[in-house]
Protein backbone atom coordinates (compact mmCIF):
# COMPACT_ATOMS: atom_id res chain seq x y z
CA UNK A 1 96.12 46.41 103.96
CA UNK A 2 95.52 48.85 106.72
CA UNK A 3 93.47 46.36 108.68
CA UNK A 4 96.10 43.78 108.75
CA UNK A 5 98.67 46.29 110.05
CA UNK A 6 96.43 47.20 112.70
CA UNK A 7 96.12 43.82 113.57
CA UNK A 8 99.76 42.62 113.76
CA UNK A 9 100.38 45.57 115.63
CA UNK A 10 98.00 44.57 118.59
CA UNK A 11 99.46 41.08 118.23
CA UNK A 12 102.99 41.75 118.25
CA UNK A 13 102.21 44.97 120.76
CA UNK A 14 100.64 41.92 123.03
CA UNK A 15 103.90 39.43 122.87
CA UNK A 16 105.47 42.73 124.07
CA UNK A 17 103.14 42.88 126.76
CA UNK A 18 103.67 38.74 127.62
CA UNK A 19 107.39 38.82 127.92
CA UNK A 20 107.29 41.55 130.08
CA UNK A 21 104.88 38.94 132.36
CA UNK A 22 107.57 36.85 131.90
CA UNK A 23 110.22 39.07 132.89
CA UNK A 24 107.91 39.99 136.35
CA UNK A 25 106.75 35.70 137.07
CA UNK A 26 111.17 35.54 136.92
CA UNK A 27 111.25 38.54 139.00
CA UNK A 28 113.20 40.60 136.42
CA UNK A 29 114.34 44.24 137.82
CA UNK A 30 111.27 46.80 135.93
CA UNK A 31 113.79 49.40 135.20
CA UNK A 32 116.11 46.97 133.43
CA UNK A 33 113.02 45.79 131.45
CA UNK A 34 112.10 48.95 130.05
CA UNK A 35 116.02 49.61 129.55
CA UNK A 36 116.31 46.59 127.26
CA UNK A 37 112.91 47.18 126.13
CA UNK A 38 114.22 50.80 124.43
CA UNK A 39 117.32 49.39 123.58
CA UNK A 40 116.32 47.08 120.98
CA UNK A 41 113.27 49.20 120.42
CA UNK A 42 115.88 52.21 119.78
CA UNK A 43 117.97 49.79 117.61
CA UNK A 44 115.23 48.68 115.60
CA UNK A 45 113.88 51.58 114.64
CA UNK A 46 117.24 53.32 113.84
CA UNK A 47 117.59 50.44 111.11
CA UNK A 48 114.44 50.39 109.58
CA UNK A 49 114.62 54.44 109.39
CA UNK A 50 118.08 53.67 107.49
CA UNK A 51 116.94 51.29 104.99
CA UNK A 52 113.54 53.60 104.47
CA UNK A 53 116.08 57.05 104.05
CA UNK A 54 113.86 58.85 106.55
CA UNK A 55 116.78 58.96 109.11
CA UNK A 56 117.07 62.73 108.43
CA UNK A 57 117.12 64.53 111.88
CA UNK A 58 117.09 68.10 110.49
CA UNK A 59 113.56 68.93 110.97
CA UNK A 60 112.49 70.49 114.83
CA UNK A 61 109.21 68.85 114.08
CA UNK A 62 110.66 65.31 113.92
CA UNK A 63 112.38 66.00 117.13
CA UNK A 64 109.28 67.70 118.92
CA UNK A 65 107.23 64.83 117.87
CA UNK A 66 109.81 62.31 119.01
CA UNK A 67 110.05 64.14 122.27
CA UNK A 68 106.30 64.33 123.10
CA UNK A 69 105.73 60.93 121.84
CA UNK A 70 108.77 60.13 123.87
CA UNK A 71 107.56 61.03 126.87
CA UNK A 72 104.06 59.71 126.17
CA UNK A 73 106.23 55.83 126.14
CA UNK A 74 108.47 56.56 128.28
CA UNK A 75 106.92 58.32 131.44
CA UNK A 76 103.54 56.54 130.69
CA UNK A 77 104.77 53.46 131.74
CA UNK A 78 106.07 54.74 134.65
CA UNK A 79 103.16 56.40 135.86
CA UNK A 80 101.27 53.08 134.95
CA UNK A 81 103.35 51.16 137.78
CA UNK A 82 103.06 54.09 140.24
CA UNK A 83 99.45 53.75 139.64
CA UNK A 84 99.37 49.86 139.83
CA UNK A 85 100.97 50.51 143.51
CA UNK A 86 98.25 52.89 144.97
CA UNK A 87 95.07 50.67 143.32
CA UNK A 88 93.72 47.53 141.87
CA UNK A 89 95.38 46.98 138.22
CA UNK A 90 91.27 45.59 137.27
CA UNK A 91 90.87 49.20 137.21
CA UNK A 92 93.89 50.91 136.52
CA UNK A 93 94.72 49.26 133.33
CA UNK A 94 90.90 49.35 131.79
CA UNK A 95 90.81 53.30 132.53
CA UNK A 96 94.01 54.25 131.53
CA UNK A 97 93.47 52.15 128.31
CA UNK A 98 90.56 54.79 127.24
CA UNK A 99 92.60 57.14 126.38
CA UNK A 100 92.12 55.58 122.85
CA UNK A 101 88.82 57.34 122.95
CA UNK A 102 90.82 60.89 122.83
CA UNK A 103 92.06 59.30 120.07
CA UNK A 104 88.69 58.26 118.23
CA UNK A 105 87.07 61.84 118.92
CA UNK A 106 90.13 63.65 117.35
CA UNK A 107 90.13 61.65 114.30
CA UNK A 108 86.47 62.01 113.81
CA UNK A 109 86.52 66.24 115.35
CA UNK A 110 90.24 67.49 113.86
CA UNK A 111 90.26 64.93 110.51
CA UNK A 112 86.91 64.61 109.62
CA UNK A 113 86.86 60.81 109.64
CA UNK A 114 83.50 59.61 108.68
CA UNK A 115 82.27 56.22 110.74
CA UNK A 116 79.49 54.19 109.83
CA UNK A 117 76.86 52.21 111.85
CA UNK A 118 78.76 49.15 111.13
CA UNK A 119 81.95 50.68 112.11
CA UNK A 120 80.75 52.24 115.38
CA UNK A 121 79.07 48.96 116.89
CA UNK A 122 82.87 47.42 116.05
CA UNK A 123 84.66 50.29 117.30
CA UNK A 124 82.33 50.03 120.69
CA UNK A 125 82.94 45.76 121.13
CA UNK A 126 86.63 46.38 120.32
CA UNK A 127 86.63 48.91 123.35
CA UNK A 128 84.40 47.19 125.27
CA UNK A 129 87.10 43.94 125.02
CA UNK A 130 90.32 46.30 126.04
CA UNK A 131 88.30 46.96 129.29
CA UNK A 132 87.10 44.16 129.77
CA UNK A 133 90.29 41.64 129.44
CA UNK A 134 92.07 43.39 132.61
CA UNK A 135 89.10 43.23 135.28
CA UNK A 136 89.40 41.19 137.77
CA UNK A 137 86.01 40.10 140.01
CA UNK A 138 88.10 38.40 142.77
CA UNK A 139 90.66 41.34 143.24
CA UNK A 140 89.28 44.09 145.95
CA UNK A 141 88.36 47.35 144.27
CA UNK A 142 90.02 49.60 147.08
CA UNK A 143 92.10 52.50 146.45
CA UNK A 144 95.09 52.75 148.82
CA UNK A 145 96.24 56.33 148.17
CA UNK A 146 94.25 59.18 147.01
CA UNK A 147 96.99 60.07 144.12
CA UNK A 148 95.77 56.74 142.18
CA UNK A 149 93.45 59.07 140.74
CA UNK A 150 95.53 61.21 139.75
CA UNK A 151 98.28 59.32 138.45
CA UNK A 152 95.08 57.26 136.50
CA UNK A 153 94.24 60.63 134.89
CA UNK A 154 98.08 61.25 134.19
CA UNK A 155 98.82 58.20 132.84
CA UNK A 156 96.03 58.21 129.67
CA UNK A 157 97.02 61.65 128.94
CA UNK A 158 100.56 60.46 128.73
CA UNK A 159 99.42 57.04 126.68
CA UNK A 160 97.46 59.32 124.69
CA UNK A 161 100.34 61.53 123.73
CA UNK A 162 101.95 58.28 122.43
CA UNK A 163 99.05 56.94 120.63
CA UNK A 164 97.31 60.35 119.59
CA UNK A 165 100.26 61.25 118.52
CA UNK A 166 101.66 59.19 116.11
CA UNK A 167 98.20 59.61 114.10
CA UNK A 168 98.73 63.66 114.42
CA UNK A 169 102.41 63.07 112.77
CA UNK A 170 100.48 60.86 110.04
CA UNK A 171 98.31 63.56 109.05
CA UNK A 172 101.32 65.72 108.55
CA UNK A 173 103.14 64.08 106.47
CA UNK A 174 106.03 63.12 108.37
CA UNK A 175 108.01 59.67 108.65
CA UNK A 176 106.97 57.84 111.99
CA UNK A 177 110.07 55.34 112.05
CA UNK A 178 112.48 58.19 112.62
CA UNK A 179 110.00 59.89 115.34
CA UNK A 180 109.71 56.93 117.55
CA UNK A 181 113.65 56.47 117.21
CA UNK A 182 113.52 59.43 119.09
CA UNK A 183 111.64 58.71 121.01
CA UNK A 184 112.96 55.63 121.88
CA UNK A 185 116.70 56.59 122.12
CA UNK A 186 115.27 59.37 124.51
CA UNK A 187 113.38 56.84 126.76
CA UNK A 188 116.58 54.26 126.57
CA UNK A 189 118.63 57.15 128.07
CA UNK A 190 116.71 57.97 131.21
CA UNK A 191 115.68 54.43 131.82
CA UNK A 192 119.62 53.83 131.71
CA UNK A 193 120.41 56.44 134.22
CA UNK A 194 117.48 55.61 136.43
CA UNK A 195 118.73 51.87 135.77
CA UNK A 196 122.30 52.91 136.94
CA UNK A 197 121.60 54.59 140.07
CA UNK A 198 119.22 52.09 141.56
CA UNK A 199 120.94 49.44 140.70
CA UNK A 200 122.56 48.46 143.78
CA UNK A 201 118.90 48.82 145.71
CA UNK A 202 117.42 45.67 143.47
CA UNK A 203 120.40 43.78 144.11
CA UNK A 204 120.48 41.33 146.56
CA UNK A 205 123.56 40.98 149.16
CA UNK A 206 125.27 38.14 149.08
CA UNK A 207 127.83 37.10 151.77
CA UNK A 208 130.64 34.70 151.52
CA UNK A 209 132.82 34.99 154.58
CA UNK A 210 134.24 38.30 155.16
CA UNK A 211 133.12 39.60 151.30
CA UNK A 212 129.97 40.60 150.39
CA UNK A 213 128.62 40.80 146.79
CA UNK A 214 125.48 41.57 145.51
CA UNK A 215 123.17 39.04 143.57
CA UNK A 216 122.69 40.54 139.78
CA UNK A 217 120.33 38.07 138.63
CA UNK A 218 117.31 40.24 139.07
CA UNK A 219 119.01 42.97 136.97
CA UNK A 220 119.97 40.59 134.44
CA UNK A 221 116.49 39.27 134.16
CA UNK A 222 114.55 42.39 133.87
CA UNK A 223 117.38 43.23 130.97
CA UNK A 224 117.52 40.32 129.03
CA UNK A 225 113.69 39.96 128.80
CA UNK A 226 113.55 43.66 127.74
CA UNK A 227 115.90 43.33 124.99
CA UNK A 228 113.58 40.67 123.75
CA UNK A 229 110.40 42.55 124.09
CA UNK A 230 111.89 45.73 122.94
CA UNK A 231 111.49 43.63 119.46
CA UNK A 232 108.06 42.99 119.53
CA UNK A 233 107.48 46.86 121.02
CA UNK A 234 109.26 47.79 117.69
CA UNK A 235 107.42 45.84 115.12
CA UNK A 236 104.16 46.82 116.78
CA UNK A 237 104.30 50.62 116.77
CA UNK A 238 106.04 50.85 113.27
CA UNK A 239 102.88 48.56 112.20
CA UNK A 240 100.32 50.64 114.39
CA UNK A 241 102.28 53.96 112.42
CA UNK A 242 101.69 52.36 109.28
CA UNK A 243 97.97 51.23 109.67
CA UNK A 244 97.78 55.24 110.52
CA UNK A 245 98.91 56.24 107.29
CA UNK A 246 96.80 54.15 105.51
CA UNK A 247 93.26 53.51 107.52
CA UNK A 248 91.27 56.08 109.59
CA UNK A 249 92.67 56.18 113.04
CA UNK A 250 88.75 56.12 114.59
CA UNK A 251 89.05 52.09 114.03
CA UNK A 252 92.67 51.74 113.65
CA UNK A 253 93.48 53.01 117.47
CA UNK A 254 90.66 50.63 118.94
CA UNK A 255 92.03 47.55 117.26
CA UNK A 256 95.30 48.20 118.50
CA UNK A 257 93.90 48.63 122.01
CA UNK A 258 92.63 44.83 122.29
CA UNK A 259 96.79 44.06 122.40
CA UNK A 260 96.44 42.95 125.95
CA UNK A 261 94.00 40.05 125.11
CA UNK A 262 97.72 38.33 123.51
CA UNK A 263 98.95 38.62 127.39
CA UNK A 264 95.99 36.23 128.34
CA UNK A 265 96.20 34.26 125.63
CA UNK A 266 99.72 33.25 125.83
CA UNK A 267 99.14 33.13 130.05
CA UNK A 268 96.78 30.46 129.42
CA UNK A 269 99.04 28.75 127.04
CA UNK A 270 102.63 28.96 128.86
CA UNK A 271 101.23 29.45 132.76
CA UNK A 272 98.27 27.06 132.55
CA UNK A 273 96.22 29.92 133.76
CA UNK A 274 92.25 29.42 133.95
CA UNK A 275 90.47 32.29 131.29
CA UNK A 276 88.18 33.90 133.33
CA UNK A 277 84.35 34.73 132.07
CA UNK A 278 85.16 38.17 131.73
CA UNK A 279 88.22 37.37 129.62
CA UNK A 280 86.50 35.15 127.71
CA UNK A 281 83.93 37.24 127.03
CA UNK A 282 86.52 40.17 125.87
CA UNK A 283 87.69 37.79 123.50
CA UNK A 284 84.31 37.31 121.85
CA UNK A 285 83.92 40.73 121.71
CA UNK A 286 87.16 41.33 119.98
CA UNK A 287 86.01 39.11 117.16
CA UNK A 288 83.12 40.16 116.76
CA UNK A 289 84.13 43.93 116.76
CA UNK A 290 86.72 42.85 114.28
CA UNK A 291 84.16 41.88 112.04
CA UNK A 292 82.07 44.54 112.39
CA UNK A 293 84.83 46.76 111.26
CA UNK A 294 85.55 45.13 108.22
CA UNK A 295 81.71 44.91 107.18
């Protein structure tokens, strides 16, 4: 059962990933994506805590959890675009993306999770595919700013505090759906603020005669294909926090990592684009790791 959680959760974590393509190939405002995206997100985990009966907000350790996890989300994904600005993504993305290894060495070091031959070639194809799925050969490998590094280094720590963390929370006993609703509602607020006061620097003057309006089109892009992905962000993480609570998170974290091979599968499908070697190659990997797993 574990194993198919793990699996939806890369695949619906992944549409989450395409329709945030979507929202960028429409040029959708990014801070009214990841408003929308928390929205829904927020909503959709507030309702599923409700019909569980885990929304119970008394405990400090739900709310430090949501806030650290929160933050992991939140601020992650902002350092991931600050990153993407000052280097190649071919590299950005594939490094950050390791941070799932913090998350293999704590389950085997802290839990005592036990991995077999088997498991450990599947665990290493599984990785080997998130890398490999988000290098480029034709983009230059030159790093415009000296901070890339840094903000690299930030931004798996931060992923890692998301991903890490929700299997720390698991091995404590405590309900996941009402931590990420924290953390959620927590991320929905700052991305509304930050939403709010550069709002009127995405928009696009418009003049007719003496009156000048701005265009809100890119705003209402960004928005409208955030609310939508904010679904698919939901039903992933409460499936990756599930497969937690039931599987070992040394195989459960790398099969959620692969969730970027559903961005190039549904680019080749919708945009016609080519798949290149590389990708293709990731995606032979992820089967095969998959099966290795399961052996």
């Amino acid at each position: 059962m574990w194993f198919i959680a793990a699996v939806g959760s890369a695949v619906l974590f992944g549409l989450t990933g395409f329709f945030m393509k979507v929202s960028q190939m429409r040029q959708g405002s990014t801070l009214h994506l990841l408003l929308g995206l928390y929205l829904t997100g927020t909503l959709g985990f507030a309702v599923n805590s409700l019909w569980e009966g885990s929304l119970f907000l008394d405990d400090w350790r739900v709310w430090l959890a949501g806030i650290i996890i929160g933050v992991g989300s939140g601020w992650g994904n902002v350092v991931f675009m600050k990153a993407l600005e000052n280097g190649p993504a071919s590299l950005t993305a594939p490094l950050m993306n390791l941070n799932i290894l913090l998350v293999i060495l704590m389950s085997v070091t802290i839990y005592g999770e036990h991995i077999h031959s088997t498991e450990a070639g599947g665990i290493v194809l599984l990785i080997a595919s998130a890398v490999l799925v988000s290098i480029k050969l034709k983009e230059p490998l030159t790093i415009k700013e000296k901070k890339w590094f840094a903000l690299v280094a930030l931004g798996g720590l931060l992923f890692f505090f998301r991903n890490g963390g929700l299997k720390v929370t698991a091995e404590l006993a405590l309900a996941n759906t009402p931590i990420l609703f924290i953390s959620y509602l927590l991320s929905a607020i700052w991305f509304a603020i930050a939403a709010v006061s550069h709002s009127k620097k995405q928009q696009k003057p418009v003049h007719k005669g003496l009156i000048t309006t701005y265009d809100a089109l890119p705003s209402r892009t960004g928005l409208l294909w955030g609310l939508l992905s904010g679904c698919f962000s939901y039903g992933g993480l409460q499936l990756y926090s599930v497969a937690l609570q039931m599987g070992p998170g040394s195989i459960v974290a790398p099969i959620f990592s692969t969730y970027g091979l559903v961005v190039v599968v549904g680019s080749v499908l919708v945009y016609k684009e080519k798949l290149t070697i590389l990708q293709g190659l990731a995606l032979a990997l992820l089967f095969a790791g998959l099966i290795f797993v399961k052996l």
